[in-house]
PDB file of N, CA and C in Angstrom:
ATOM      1  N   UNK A   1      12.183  23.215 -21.478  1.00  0.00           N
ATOM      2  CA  UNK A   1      11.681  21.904 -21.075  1.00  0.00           C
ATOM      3  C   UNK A   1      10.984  22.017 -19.723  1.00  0.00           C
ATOM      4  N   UNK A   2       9.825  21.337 -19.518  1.00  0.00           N
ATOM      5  CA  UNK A   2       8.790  21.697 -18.462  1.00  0.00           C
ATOM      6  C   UNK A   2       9.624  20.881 -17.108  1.00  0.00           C
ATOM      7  N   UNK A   3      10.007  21.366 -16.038  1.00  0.00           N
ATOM      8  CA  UNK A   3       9.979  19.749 -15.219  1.00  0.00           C
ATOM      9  C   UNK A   3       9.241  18.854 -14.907  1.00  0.00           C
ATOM     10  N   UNK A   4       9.040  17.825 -14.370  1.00  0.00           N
ATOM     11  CA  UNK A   4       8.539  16.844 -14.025  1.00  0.00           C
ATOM     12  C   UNK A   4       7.804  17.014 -12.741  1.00  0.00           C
ATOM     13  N   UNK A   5       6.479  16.224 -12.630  1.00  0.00           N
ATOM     14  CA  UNK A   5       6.080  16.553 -10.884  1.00  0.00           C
ATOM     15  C   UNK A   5       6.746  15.632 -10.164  1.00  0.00           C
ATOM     16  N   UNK A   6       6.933  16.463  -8.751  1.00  0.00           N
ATOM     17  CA  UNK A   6       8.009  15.518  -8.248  1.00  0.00           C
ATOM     18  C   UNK A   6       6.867  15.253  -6.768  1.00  0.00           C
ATOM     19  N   UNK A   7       5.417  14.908  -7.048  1.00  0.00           N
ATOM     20  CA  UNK A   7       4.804  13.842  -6.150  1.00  0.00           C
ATOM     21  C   UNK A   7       4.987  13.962  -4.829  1.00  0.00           C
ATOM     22  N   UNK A   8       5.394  15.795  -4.758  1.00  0.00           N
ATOM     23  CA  UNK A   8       5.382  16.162  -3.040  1.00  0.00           C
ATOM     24  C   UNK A   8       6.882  16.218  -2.641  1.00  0.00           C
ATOM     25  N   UNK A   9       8.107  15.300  -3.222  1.00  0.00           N
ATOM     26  CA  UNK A   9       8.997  15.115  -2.461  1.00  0.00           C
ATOM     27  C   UNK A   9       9.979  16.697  -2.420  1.00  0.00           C
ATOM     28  N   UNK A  10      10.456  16.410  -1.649  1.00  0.00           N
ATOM     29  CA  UNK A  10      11.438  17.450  -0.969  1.00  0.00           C
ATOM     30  C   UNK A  10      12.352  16.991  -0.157  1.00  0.00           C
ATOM     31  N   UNK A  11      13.750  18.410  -0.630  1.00  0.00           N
ATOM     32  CA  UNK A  11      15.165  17.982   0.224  1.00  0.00           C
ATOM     33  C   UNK A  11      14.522  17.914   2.165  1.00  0.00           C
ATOM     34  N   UNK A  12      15.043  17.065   2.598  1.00  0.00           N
ATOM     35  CA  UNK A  12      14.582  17.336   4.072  1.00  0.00           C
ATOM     36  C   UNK A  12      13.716  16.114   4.052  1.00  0.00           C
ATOM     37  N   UNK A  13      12.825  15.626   3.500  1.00  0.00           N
ATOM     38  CA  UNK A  13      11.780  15.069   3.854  1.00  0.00           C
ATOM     39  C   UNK A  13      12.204  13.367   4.286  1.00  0.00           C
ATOM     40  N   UNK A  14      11.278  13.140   5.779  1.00  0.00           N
ATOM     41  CA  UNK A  14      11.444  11.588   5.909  1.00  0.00           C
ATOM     42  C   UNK A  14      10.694  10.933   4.769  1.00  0.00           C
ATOM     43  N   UNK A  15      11.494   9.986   4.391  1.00  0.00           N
ATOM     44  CA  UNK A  15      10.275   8.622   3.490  1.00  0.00           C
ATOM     45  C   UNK A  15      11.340   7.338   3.515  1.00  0.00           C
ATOM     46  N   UNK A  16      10.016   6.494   2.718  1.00  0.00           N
ATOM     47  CA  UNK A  16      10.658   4.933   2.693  1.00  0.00           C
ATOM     48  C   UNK A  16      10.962   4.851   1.225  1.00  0.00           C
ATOM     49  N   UNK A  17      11.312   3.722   1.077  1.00  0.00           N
ATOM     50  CA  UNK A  17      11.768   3.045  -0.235  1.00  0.00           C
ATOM     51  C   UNK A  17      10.933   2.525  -0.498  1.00  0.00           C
ATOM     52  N   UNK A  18       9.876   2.483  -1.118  1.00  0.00           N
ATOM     53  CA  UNK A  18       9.056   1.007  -1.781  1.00  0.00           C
ATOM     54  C   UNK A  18       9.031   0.531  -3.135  1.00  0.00           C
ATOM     55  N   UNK A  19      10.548   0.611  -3.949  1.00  0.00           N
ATOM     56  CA  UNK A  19      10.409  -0.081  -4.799  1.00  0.00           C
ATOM     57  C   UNK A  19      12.239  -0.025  -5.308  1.00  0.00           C
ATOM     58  N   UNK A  20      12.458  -1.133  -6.204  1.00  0.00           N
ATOM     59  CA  UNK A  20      14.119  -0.886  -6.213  1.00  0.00           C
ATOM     60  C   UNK A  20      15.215  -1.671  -5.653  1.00  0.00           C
ATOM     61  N   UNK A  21      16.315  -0.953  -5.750  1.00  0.00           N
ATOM     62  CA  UNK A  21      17.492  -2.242  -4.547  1.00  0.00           C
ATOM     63  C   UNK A  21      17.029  -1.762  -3.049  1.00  0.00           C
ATOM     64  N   UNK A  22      17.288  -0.745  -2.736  1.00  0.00           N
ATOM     65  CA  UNK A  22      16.613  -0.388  -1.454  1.00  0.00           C
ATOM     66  C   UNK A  22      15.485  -0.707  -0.731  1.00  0.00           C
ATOM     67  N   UNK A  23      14.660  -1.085  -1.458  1.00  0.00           N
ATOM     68  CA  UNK A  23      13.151  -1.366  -0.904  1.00  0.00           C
ATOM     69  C   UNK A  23      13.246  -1.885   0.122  1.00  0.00           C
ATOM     70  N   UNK A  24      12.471  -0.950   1.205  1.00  0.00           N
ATOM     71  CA  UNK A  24      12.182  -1.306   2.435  1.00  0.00           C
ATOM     72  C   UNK A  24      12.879  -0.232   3.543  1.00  0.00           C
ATOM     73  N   UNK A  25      14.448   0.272   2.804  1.00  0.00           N
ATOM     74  CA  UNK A  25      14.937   1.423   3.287  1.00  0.00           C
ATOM     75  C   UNK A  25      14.242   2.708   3.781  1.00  0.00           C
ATOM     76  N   UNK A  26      14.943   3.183   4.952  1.00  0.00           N
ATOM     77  CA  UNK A  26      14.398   4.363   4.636  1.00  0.00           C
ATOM     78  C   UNK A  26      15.396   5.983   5.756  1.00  0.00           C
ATOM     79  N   UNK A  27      15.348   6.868   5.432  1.00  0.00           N
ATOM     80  CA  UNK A  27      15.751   8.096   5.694  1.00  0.00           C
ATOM     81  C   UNK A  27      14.963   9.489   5.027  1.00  0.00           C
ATOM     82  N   UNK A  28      16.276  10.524   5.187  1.00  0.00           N
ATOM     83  CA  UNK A  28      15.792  11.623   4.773  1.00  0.00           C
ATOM     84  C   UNK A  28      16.429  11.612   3.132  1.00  0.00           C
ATOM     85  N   UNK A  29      15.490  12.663   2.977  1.00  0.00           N
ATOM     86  CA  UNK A  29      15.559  12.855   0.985  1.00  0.00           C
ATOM     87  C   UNK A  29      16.626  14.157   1.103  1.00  0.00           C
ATOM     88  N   UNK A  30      17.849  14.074   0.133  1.00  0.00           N
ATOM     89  CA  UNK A  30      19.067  14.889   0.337  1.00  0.00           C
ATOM     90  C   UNK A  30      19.699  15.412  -1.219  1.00  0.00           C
ATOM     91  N   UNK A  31      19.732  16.108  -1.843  1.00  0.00           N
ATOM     92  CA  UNK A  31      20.251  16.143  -3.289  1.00  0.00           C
ATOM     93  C   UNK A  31      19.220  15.423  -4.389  1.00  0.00           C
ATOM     94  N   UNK A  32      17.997  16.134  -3.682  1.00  0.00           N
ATOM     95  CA  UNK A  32      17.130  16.023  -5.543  1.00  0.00           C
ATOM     96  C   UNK A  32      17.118  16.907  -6.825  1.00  0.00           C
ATOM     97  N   UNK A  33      17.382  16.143  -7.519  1.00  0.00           N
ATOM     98  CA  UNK A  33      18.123  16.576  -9.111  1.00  0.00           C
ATOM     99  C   UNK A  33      16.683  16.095  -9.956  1.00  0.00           C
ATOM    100  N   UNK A  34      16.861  16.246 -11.589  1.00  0.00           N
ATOM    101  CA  UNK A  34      16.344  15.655 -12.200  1.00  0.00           C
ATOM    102  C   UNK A  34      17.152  15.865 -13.302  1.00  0.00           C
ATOM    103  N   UNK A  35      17.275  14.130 -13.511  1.00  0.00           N
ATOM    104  CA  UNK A  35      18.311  14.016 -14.821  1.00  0.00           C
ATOM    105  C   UNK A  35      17.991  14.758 -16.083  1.00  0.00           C
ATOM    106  N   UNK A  36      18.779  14.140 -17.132  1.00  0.00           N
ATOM    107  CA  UNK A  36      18.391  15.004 -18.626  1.00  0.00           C
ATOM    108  C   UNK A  36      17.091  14.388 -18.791  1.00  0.00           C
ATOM    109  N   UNK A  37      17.222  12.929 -18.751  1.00  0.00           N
ATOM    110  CA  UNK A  37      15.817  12.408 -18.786  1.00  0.00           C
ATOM    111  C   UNK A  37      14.283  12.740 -18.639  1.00  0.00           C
ATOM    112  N   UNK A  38      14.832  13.611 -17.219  1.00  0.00           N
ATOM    113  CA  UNK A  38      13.551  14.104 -16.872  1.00  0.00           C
ATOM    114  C   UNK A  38      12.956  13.124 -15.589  1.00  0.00           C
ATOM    115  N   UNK A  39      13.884  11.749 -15.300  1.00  0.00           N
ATOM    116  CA  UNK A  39      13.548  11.886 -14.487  1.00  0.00           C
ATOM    117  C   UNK A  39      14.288  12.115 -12.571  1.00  0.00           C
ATOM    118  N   UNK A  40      13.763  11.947 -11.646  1.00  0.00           N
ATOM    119  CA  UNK A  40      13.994  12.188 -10.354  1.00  0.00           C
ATOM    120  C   UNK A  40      15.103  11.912  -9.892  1.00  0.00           C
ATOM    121  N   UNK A  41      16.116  12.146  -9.305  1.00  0.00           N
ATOM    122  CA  UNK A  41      17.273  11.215  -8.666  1.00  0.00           C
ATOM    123  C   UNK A  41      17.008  11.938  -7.327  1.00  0.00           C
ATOM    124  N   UNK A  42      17.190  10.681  -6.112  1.00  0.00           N
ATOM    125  CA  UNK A  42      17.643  11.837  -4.442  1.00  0.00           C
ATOM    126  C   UNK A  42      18.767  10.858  -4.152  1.00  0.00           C
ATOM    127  N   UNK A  43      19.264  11.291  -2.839  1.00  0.00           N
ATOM    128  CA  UNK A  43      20.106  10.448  -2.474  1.00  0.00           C
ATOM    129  C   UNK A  43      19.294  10.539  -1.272  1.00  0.00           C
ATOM    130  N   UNK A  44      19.494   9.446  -0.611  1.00  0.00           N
ATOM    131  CA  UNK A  44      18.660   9.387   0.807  1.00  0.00           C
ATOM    132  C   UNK A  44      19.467   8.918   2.071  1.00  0.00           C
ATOM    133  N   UNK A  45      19.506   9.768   2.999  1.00  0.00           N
ATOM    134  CA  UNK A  45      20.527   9.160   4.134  1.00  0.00           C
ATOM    135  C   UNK A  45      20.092   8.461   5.215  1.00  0.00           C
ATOM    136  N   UNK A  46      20.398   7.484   5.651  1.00  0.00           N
ATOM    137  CA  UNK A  46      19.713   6.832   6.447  1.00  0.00           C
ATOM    138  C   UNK A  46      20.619   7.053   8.023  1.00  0.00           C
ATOM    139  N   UNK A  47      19.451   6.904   9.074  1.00  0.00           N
ATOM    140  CA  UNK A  47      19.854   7.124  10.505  1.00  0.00           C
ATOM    141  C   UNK A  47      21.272   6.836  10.913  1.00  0.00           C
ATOM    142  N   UNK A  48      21.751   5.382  10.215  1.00  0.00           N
ATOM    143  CA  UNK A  48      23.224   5.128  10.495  1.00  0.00           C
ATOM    144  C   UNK A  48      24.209   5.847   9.768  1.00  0.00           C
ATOM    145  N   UNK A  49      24.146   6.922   8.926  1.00  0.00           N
ATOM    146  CA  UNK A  49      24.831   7.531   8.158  1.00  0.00           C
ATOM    147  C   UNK A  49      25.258   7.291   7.126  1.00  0.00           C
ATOM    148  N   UNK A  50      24.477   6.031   6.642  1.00  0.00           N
ATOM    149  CA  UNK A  50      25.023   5.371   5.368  1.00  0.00           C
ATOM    150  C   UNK A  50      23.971   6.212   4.097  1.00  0.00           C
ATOM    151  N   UNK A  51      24.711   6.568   3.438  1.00  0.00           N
ATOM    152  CA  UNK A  51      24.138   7.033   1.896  1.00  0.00           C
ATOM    153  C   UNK A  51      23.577   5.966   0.880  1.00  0.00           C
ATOM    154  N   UNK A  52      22.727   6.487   0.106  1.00  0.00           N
ATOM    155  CA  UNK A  52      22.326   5.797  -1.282  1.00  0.00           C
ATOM    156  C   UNK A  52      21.604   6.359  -2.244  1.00  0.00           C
ATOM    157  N   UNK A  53      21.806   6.222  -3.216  1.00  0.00           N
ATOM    158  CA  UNK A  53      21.088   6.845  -4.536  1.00  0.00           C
ATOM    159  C   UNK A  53      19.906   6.157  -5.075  1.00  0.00           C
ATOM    160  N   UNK A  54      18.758   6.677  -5.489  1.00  0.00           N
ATOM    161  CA  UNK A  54      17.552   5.836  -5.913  1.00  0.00           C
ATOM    162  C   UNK A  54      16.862   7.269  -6.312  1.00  0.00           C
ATOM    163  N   UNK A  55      16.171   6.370  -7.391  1.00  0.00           N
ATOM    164  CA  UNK A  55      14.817   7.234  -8.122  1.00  0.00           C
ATOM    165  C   UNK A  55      14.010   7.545  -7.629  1.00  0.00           C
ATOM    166  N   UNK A  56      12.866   9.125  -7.449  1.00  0.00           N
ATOM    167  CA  UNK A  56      12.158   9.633  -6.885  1.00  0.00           C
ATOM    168  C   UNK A  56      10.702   8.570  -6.882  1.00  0.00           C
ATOM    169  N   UNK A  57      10.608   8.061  -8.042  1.00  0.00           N
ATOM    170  CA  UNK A  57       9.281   6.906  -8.186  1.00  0.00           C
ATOM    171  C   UNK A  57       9.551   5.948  -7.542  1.00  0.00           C
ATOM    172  N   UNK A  58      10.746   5.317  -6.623  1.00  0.00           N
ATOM    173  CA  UNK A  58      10.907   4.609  -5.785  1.00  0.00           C
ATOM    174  C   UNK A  58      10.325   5.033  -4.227  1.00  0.00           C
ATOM    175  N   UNK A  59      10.649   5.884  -4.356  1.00  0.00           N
ATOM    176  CA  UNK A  59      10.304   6.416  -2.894  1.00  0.00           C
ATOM    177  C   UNK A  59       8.822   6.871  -2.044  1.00  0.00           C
ATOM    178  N   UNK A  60       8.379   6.990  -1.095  1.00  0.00           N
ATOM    179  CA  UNK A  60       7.135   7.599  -0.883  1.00  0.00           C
ATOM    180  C   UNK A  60       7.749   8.148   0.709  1.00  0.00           C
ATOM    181  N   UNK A  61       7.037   9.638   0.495  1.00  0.00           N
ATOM    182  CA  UNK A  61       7.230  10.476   1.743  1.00  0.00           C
ATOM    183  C   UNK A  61       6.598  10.199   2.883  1.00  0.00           C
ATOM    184  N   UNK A  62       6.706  10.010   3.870  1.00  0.00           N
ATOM    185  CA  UNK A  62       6.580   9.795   5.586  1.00  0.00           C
ATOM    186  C   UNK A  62       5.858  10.694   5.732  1.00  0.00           C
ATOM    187  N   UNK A  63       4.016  10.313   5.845  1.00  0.00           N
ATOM    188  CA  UNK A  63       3.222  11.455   6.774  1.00  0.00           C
ATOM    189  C   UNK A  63       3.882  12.163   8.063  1.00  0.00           C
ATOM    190  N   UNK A  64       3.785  13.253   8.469  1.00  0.00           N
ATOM    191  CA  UNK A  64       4.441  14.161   9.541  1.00  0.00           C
ATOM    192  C   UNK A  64       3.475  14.169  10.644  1.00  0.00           C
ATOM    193  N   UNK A  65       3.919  13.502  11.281  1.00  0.00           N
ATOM    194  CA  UNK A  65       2.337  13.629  12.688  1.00  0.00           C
ATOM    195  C   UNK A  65       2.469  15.327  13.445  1.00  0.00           C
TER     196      UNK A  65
END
């Protein structure tokens, strides 16, 4: 089974949430998987140390100045 493109993201990477329960969230990308489905899961940690789980098509990565 081929994987899926995963649209740049990577463990490590800052981004936001823009779509989902989270929307508007944002941290680093931490434990990307891809289900049986095929598709994306990360968990994303945010500055206060609070965790959350959301789909990779939710998310968009933080240009790096």
């Amino acid at each position: 089974m081929e994987t899926p493109k995963q649209n740049g993201i990577k463990n490590n990477d800052q981004c936001i949430v823009i779509g989902g329960t989270h929307k508007g969230k944002s941290g680093i990308i931490q434990d990307l998987k891809t289900s049986k489905t095929g598709h994306i899961t990360i968990t994303v940690l945010q500055e206060n140390g609070v965790r959350f789980k959301t789909l990779g098509k939710n998310v968009e990565v933080k240009a790096t100045e």
